[in-house]
PDB file of N, CA and C in Angstrom:
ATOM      1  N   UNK A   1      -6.181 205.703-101.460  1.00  0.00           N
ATOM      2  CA  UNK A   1      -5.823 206.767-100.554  1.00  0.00           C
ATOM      3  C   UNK A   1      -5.688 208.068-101.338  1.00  0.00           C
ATOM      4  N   UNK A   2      -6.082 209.113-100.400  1.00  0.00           N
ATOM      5  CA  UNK A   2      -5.848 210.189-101.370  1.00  0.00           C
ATOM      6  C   UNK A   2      -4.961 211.296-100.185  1.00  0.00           C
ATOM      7  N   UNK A   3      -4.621 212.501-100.867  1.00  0.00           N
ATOM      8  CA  UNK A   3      -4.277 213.338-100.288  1.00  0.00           C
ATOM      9  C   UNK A   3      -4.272 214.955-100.598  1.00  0.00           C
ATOM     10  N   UNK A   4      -4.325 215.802-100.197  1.00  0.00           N
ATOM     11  CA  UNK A   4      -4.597 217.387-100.769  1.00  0.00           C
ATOM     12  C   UNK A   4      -3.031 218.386-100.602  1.00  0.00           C
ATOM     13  N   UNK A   5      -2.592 218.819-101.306  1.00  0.00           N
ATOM     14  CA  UNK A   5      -1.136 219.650-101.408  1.00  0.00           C
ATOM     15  C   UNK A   5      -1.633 221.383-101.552  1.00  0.00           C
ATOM     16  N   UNK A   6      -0.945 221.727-101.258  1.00  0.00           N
ATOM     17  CA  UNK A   6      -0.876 223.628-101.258  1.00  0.00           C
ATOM     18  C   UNK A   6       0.178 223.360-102.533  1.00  0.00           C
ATOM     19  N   UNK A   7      -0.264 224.404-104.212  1.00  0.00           N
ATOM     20  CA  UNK A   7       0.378 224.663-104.391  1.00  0.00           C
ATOM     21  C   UNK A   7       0.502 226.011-104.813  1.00  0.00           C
ATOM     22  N   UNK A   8       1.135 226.590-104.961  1.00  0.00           N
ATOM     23  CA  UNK A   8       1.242 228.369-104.999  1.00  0.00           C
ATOM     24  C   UNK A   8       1.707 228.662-106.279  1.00  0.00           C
ATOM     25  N   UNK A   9       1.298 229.444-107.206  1.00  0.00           N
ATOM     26  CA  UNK A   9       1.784 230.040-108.340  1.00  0.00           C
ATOM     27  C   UNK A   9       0.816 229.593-109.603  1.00  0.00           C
ATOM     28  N   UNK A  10       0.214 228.815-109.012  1.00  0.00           N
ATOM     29  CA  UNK A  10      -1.304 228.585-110.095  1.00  0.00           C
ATOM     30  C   UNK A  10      -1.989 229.894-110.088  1.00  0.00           C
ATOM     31  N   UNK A  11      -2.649 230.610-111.601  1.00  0.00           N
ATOM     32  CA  UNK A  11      -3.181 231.441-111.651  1.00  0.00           C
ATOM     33  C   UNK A  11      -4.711 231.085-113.052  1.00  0.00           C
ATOM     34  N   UNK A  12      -4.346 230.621-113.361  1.00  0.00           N
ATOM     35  CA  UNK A  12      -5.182 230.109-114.560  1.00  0.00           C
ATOM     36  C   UNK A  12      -5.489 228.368-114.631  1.00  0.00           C
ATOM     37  N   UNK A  13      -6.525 228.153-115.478  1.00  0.00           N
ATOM     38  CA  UNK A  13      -6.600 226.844-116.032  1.00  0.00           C
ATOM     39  C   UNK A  13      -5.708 226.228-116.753  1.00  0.00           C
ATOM     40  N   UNK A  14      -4.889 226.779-117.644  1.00  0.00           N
ATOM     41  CA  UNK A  14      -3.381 226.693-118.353  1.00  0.00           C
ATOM     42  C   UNK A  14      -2.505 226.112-117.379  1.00  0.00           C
ATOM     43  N   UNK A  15      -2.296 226.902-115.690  1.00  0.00           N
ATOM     44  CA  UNK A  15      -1.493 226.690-114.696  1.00  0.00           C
ATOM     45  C   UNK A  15      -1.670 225.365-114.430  1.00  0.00           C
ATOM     46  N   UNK A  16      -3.403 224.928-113.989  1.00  0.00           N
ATOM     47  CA  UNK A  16      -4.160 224.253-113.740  1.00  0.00           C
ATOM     48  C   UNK A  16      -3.741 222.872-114.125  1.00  0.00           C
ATOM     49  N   UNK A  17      -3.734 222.568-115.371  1.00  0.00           N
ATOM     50  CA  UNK A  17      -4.055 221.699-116.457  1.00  0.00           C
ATOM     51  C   UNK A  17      -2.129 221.037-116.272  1.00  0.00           C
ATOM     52  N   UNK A  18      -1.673 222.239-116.614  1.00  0.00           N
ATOM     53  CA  UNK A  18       0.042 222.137-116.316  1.00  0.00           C
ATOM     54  C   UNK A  18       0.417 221.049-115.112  1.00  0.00           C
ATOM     55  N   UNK A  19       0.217 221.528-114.265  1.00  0.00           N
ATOM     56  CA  UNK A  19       0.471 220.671-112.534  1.00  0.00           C
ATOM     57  C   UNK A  19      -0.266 219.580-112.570  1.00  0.00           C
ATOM     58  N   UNK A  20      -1.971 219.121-113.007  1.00  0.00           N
ATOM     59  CA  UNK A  20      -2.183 218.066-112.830  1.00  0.00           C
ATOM     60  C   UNK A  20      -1.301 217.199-114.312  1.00  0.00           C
ATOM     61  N   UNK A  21      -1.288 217.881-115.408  1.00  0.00           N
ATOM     62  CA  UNK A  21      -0.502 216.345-116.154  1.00  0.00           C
ATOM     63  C   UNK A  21       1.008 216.492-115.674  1.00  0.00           C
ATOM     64  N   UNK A  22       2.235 217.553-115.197  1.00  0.00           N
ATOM     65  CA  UNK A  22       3.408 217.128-114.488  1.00  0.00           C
ATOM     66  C   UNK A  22       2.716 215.865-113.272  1.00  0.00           C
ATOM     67  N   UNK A  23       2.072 215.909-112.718  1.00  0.00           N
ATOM     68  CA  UNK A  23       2.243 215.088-111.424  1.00  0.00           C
ATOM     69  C   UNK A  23       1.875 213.529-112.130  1.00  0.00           C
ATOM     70  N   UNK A  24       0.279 213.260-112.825  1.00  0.00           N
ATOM     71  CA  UNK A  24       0.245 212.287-113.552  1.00  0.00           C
ATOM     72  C   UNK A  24       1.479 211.125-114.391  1.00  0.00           C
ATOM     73  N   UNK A  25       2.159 212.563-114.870  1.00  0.00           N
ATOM     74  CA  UNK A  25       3.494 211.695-115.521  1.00  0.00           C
ATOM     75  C   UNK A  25       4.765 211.460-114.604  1.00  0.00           C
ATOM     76  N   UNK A  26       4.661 212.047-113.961  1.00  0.00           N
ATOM     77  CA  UNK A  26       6.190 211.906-112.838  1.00  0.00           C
ATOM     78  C   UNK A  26       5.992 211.333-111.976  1.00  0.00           C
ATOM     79  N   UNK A  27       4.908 211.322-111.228  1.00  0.00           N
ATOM     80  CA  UNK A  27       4.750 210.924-109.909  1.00  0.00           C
ATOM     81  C   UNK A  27       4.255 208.893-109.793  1.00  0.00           C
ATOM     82  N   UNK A  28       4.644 208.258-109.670  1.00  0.00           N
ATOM     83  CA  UNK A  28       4.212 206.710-109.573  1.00  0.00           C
ATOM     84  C   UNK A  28       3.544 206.449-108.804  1.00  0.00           C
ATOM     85  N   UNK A  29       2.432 206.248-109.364  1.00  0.00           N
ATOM     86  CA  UNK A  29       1.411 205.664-108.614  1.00  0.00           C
ATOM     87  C   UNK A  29      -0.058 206.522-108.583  1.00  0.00           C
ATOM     88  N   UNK A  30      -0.293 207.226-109.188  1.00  0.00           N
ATOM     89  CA  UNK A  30      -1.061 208.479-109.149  1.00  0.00           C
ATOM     90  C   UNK A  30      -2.197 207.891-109.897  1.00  0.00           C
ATOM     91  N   UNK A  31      -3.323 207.648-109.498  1.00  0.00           N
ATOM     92  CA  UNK A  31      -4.626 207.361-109.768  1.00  0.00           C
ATOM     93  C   UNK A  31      -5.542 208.436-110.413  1.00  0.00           C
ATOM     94  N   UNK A  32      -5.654 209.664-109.656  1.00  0.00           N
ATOM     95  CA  UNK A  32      -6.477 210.745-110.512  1.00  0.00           C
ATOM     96  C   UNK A  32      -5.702 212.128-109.397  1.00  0.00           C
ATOM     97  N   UNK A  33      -5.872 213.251-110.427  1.00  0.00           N
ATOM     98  CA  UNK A  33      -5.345 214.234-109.735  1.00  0.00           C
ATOM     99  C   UNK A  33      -6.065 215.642-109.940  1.00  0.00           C
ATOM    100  N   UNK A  34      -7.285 216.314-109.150  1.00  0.00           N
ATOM    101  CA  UNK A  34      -7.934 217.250-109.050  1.00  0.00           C
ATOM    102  C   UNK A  34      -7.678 218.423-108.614  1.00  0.00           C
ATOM    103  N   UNK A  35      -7.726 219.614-109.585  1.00  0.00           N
ATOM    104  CA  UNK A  35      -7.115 220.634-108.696  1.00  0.00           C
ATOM    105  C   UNK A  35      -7.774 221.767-109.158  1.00  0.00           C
ATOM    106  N   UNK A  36      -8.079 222.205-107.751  1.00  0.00           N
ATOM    107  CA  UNK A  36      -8.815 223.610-107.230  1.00  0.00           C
ATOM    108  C   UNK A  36      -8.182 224.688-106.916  1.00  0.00           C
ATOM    109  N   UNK A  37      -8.128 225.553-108.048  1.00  0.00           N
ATOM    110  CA  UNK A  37      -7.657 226.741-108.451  1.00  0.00           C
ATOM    111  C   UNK A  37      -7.641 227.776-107.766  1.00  0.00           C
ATOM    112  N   UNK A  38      -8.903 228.535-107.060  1.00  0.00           N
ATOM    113  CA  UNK A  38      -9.054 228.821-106.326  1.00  0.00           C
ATOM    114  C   UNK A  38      -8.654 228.518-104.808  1.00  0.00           C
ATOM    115  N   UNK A  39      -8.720 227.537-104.609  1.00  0.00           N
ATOM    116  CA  UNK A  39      -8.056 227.581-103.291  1.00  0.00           C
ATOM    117  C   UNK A  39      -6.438 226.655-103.325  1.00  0.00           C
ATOM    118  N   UNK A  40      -6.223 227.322-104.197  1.00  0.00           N
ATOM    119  CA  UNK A  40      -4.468 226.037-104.483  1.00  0.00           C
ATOM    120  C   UNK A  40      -4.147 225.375-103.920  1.00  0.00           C
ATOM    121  N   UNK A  41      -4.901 224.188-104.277  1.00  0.00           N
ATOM    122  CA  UNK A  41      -5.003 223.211-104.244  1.00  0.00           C
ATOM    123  C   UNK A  41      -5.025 221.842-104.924  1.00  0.00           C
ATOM    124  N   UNK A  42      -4.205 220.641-104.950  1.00  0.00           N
ATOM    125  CA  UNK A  42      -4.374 219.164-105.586  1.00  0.00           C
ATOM    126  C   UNK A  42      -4.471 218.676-105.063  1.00  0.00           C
ATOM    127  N   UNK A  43      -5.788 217.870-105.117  1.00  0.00           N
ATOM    128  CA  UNK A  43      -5.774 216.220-104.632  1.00  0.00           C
ATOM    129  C   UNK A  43      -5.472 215.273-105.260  1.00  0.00           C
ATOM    130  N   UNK A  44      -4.624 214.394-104.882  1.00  0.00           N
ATOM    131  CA  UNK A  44      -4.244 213.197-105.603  1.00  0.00           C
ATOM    132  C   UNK A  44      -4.775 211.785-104.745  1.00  0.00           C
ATOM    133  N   UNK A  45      -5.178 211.265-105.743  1.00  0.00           N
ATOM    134  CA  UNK A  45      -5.732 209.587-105.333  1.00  0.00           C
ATOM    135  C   UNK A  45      -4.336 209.046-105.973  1.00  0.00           C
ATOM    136  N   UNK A  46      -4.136 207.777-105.039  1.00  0.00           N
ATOM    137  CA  UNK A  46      -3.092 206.541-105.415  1.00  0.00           C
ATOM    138  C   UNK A  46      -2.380 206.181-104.765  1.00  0.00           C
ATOM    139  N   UNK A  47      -1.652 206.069-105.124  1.00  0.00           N
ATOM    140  CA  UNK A  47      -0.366 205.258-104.216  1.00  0.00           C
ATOM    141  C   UNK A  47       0.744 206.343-103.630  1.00  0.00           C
ATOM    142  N   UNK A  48       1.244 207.342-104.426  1.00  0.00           N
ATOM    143  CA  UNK A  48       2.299 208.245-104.422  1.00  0.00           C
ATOM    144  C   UNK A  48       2.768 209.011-103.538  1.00  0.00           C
ATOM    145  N   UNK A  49       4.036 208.875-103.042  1.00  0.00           N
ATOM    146  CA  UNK A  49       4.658 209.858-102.355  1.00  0.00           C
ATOM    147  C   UNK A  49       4.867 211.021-102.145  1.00  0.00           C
ATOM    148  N   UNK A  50       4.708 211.540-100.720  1.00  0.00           N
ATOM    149  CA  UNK A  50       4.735 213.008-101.026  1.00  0.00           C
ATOM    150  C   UNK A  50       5.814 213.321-101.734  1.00  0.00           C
ATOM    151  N   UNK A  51       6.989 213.155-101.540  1.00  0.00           N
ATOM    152  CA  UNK A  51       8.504 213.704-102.092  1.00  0.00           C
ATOM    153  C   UNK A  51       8.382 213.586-103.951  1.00  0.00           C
ATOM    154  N   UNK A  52       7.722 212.796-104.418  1.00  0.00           N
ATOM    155  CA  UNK A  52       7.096 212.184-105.708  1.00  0.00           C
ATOM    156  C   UNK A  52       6.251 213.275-106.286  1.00  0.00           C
ATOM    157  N   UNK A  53       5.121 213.885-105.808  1.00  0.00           N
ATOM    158  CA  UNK A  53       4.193 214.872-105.680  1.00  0.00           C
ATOM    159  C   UNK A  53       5.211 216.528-105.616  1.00  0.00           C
ATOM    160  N   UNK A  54       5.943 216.335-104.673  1.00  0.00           N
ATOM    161  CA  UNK A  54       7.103 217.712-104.273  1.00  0.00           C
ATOM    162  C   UNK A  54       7.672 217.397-105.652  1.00  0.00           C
ATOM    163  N   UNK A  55       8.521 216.483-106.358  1.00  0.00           N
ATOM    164  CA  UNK A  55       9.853 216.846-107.201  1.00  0.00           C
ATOM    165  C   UNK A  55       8.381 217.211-108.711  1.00  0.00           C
ATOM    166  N   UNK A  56       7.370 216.866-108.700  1.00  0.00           N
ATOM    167  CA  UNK A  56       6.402 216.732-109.754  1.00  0.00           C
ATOM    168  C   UNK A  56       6.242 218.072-109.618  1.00  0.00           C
ATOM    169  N   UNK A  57       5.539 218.693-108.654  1.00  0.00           N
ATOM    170  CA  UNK A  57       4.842 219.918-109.036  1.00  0.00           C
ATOM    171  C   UNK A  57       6.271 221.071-109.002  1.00  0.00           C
ATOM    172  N   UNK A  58       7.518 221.119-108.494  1.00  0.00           N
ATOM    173  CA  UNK A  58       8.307 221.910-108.956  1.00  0.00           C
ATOM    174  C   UNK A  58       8.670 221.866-110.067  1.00  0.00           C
ATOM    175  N   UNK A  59       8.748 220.956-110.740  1.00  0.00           N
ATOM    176  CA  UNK A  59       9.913 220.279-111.725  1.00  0.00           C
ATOM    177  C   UNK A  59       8.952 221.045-112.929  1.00  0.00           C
ATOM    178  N   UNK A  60       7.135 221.350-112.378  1.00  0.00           N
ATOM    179  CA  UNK A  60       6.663 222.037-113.152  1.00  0.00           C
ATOM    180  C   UNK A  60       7.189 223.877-113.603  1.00  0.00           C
ATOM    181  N   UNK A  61       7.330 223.932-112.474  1.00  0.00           N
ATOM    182  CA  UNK A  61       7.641 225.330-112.380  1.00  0.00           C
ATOM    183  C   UNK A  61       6.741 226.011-111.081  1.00  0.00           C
ATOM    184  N   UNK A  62       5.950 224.909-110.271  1.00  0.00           N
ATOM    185  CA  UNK A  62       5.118 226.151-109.508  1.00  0.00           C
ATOM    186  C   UNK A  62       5.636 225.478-108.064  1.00  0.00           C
ATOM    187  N   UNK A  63       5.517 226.269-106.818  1.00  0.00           N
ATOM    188  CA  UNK A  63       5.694 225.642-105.441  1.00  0.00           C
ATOM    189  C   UNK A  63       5.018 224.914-104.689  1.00  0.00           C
ATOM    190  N   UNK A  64       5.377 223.693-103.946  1.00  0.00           N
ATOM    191  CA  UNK A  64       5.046 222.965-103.447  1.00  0.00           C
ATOM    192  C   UNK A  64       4.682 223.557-102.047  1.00  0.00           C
ATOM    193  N   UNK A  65       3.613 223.710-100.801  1.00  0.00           N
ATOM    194  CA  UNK A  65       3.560 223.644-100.013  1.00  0.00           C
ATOM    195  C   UNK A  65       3.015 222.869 -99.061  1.00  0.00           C
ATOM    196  N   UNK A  66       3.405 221.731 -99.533  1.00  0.00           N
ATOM    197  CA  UNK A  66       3.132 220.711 -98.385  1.00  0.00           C
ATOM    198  C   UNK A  66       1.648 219.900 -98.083  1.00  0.00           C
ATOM    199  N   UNK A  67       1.455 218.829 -97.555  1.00  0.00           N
ATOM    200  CA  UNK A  67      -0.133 218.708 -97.477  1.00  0.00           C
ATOM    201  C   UNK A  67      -0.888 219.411 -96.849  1.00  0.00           C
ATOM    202  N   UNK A  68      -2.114 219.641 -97.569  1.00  0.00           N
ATOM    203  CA  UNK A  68      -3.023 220.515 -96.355  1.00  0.00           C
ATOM    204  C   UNK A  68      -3.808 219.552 -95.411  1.00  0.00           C
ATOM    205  N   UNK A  69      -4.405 220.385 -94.445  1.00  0.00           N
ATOM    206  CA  UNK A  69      -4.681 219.964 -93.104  1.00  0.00           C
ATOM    207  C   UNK A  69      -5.980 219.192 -93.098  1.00  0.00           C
TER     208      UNK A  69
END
């Protein structure tokens, strides 16, 4: 299963790179995690919870907005 998140405050590949290894390491269950810079955006394949995904990408430093549509 996968799913796509809004996150806001990504500006670079640095940002980029940041949010997908926070979510990889925090989040349980996380299979692969792709993220499109341009349209701020992560997709995550796996098992993982949104709330899992939420405490991951803050805990980075950037905002969570929720799954996209």
């Amino acid at each position: 299963m996968s799913a796509t998140y809004h996150v806001a405050g990504m500006t670079c590949g640095g940002c980029a790179r940041s949010v997908e290894v926070a979510i990889k390491d925090a989040a349980p269950g996380v299979e692969s995690v792709t993220v499109d810079l341009e349209a701020g955006t992560v997709t995550v394949s796996g098992s993982a919870d949104d709330a899992s995904i939420e405490t991951a990408v803050d805990d980075a430093g950037f905002t969570y907005g929720g799954r996209a549509a």
